[in-house]
Protein backbone atom coordinates (compact mmCIF):
# COMPACT_ATOMS: atom_id res chain seq x y z
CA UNK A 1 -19.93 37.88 -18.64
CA UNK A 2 -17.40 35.81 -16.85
CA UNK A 3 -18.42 33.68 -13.10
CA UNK A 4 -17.12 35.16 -10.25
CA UNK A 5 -14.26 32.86 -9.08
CA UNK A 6 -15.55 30.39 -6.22
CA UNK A 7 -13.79 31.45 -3.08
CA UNK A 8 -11.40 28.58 -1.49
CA UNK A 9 -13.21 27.01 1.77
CA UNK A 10 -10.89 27.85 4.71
CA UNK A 11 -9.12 25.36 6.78
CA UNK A 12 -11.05 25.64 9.95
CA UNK A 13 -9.45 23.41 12.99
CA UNK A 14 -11.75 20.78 12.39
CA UNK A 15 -11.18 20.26 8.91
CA UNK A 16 -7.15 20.40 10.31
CA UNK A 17 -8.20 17.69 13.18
CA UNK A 18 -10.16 15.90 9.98
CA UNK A 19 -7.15 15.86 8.13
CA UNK A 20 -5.20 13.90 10.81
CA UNK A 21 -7.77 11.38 11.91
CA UNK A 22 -8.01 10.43 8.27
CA UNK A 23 -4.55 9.80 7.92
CA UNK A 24 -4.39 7.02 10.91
CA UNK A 25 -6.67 4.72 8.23
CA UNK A 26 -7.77 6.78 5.17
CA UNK A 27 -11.38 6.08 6.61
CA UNK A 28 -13.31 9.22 5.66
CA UNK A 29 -16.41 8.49 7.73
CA UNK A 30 -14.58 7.59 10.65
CA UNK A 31 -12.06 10.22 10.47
CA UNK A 32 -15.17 12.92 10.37
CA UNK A 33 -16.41 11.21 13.42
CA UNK A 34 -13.54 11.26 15.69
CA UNK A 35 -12.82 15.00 14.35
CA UNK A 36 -15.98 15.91 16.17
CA UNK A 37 -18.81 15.79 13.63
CA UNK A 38 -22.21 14.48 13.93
CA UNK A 39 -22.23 10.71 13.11
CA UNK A 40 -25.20 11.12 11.35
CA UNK A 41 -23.77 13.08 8.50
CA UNK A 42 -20.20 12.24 9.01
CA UNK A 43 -20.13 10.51 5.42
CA UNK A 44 -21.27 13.13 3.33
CA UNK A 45 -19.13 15.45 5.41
CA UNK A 46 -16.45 13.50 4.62
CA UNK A 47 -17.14 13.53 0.85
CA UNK A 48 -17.31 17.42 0.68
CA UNK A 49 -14.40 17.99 2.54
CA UNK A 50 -12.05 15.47 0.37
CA UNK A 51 -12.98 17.76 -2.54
CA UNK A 52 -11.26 21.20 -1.16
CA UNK A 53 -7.78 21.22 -2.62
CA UNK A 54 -6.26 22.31 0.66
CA UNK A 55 -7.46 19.74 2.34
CA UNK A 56 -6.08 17.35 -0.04
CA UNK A 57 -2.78 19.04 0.34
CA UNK A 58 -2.40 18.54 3.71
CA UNK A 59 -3.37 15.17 3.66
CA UNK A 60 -0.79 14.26 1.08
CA UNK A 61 1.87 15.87 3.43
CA UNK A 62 0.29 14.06 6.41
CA UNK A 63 0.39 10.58 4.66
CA UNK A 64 4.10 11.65 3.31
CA UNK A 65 5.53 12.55 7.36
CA UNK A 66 4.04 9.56 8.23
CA UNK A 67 5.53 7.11 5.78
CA UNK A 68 8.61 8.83 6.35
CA UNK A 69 8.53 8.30 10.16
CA UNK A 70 7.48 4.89 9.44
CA UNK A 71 10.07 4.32 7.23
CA UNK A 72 8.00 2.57 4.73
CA UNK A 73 8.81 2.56 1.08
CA UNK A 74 8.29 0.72 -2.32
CA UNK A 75 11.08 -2.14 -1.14
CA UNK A 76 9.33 -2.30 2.67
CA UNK A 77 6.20 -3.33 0.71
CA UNK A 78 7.44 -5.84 -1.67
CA UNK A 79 9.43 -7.45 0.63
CA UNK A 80 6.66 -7.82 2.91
CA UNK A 81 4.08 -8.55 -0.05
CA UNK A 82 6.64 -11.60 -0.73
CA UNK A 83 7.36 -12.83 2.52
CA UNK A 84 3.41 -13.23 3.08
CA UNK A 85 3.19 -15.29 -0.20
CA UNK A 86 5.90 -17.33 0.60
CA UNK A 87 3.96 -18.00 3.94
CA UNK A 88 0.47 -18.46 2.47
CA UNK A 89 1.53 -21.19 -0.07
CA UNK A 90 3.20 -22.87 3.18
CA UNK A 91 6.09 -25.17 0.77
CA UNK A 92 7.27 -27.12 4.17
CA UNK A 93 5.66 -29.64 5.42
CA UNK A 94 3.26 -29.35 8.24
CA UNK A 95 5.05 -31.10 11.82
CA UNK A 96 3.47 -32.37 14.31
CA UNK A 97 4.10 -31.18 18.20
CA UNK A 98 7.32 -33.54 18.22
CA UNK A 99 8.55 -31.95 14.92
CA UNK A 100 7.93 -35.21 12.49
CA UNK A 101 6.33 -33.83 9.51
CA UNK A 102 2.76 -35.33 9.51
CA UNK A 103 2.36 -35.02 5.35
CA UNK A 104 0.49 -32.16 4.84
CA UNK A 105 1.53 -28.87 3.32
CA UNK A 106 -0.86 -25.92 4.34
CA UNK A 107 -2.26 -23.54 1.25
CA UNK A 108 -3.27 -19.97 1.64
CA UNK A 109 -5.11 -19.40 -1.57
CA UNK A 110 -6.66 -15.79 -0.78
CA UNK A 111 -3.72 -14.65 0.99
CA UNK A 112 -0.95 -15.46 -1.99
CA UNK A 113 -3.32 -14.25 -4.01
CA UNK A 114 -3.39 -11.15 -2.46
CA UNK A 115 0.08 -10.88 -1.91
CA UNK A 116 0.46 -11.44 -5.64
CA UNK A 117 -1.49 -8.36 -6.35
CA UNK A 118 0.33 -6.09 -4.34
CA UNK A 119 3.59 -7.22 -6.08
CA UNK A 120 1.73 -6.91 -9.39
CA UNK A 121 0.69 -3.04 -8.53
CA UNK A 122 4.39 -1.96 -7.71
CA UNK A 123 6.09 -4.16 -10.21
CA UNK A 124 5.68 -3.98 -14.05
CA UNK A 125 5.18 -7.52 -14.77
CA UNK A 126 3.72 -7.26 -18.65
CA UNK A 127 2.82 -11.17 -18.23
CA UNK A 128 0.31 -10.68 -20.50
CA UNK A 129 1.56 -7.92 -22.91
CA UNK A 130 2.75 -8.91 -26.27
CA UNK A 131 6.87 -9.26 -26.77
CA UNK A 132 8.53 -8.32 -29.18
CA UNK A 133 11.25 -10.61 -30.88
CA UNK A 134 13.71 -8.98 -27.51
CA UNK A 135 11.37 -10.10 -25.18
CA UNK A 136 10.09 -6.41 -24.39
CA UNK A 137 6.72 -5.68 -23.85
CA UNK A 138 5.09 -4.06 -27.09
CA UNK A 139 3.16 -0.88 -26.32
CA UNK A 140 -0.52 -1.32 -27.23
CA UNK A 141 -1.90 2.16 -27.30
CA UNK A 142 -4.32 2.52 -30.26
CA UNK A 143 -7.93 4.42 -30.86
CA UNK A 144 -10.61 3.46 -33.27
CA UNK A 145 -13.31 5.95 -33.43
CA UNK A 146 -16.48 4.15 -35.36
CA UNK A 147 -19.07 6.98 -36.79
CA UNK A 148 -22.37 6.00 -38.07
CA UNK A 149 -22.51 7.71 -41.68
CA UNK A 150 -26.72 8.33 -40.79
CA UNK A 151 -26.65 9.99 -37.88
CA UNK A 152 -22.77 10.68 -37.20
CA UNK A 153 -23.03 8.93 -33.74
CA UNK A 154 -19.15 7.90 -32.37
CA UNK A 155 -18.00 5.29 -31.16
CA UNK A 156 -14.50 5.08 -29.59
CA UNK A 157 -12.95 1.56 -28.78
CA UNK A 158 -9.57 1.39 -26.79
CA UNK A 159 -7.30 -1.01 -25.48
C-alpha cells in the first residue's frame, strides 16, 4: 500500500511578503518578523517555510531580479573582494596631516583575510592540490571502504 502523496503547502500572501523580506538580507528570523509573524516563533516559522519548494523557488527568482537590478556578478565581487585586500594590507605608507609619510604602514589582518576567502570561493586556486608534471592540478577523488571481517562493520574514508 503506497502513502498518499503530501499535498504542496500553498503560497499564502504572507509566505509571498516572507519571501521578499528575506531577500533584503537572507535573515530568516527577521524576514518572518517584518512579514507579520509573531516574534516569538518567527524562527521556527522561518525554518518550516524555507523547506516548501515553492517558496524556495521564488526566492531564487527574487535573489536573481535583484542581482540583476543590482548589476552584481562574479567580476563585481572579485573586483571588490581585491580592492578591499589591497586596502587592508595598506602597502603605502601612512602620512601625516601635511602629507610626509610618518613610517608606518597600516595592516588589516582580518579584513585581507577575508577578502582572500571570497576570492578563494569564486576562483579555483588548487594551491594546495597536487600538480602534475604540467602544472595542473591532479584530481584526488578516491574511496576506501574498510570492513571488519567479525562483524562486517564499514568504514568509508574519503578525501
Amino acid at each position: 500500500m503506497t502513502k498518499p502523496a503530501k499535498k504542496e503547502p500553498k503560497m499564502t500572501p504572507k509566505r509571498i511578503r516572507f519571501c521578499h523580506e528575506y531577500v533584503i538580507d537572507f535573515n530568516g528570523q527577521k524576514a518572518a518578523e517584518r512579514a507579520g509573524f509573531a516574534k516569538k516563533g518567527a524562527r521556527v516559522y522561518a525554518c518550516e517555510i524555507l523547506q516548501i519548494p515553492a517558496v524556495q523557488e521564488l526566492i531564487a527568482k527574487l535573489a536573481k531580479e535583484a542581482q540583476e537590478k543590482a548589476d552584481v556578478d562574479a567580476v563585481y565581487v572579485l573586483k571588490g573582494a581585491k580592492e578591499m585586500f589591497e586596502r587592508c594590507m595598506q602597502r603605502e605608507q601612512v602620512t601625516d596631516s601635511d602629507g610626509v609619510p610618518t613610517g608606518e604602514y597600516k595592516f588589516d589582518s582580518a579584513g585581507a583575510g577575508k577578502a582572500l576567502k571570497i576570492m578563494g570561493e569564486h576562483v579555483d586556486v588548487c594551491a594546495f592540490k597536487p600538480k602534475d608534471d604540467d602544472g595542473k592540478p591532479i584530481d584526488q577523488n578516491w574511496r576506501v571502504t574498510i570492513v571488519d571481517a567479525k562483524t562486517g562493520a564499514r568504514k568509508v574514508i574519503e578525501p
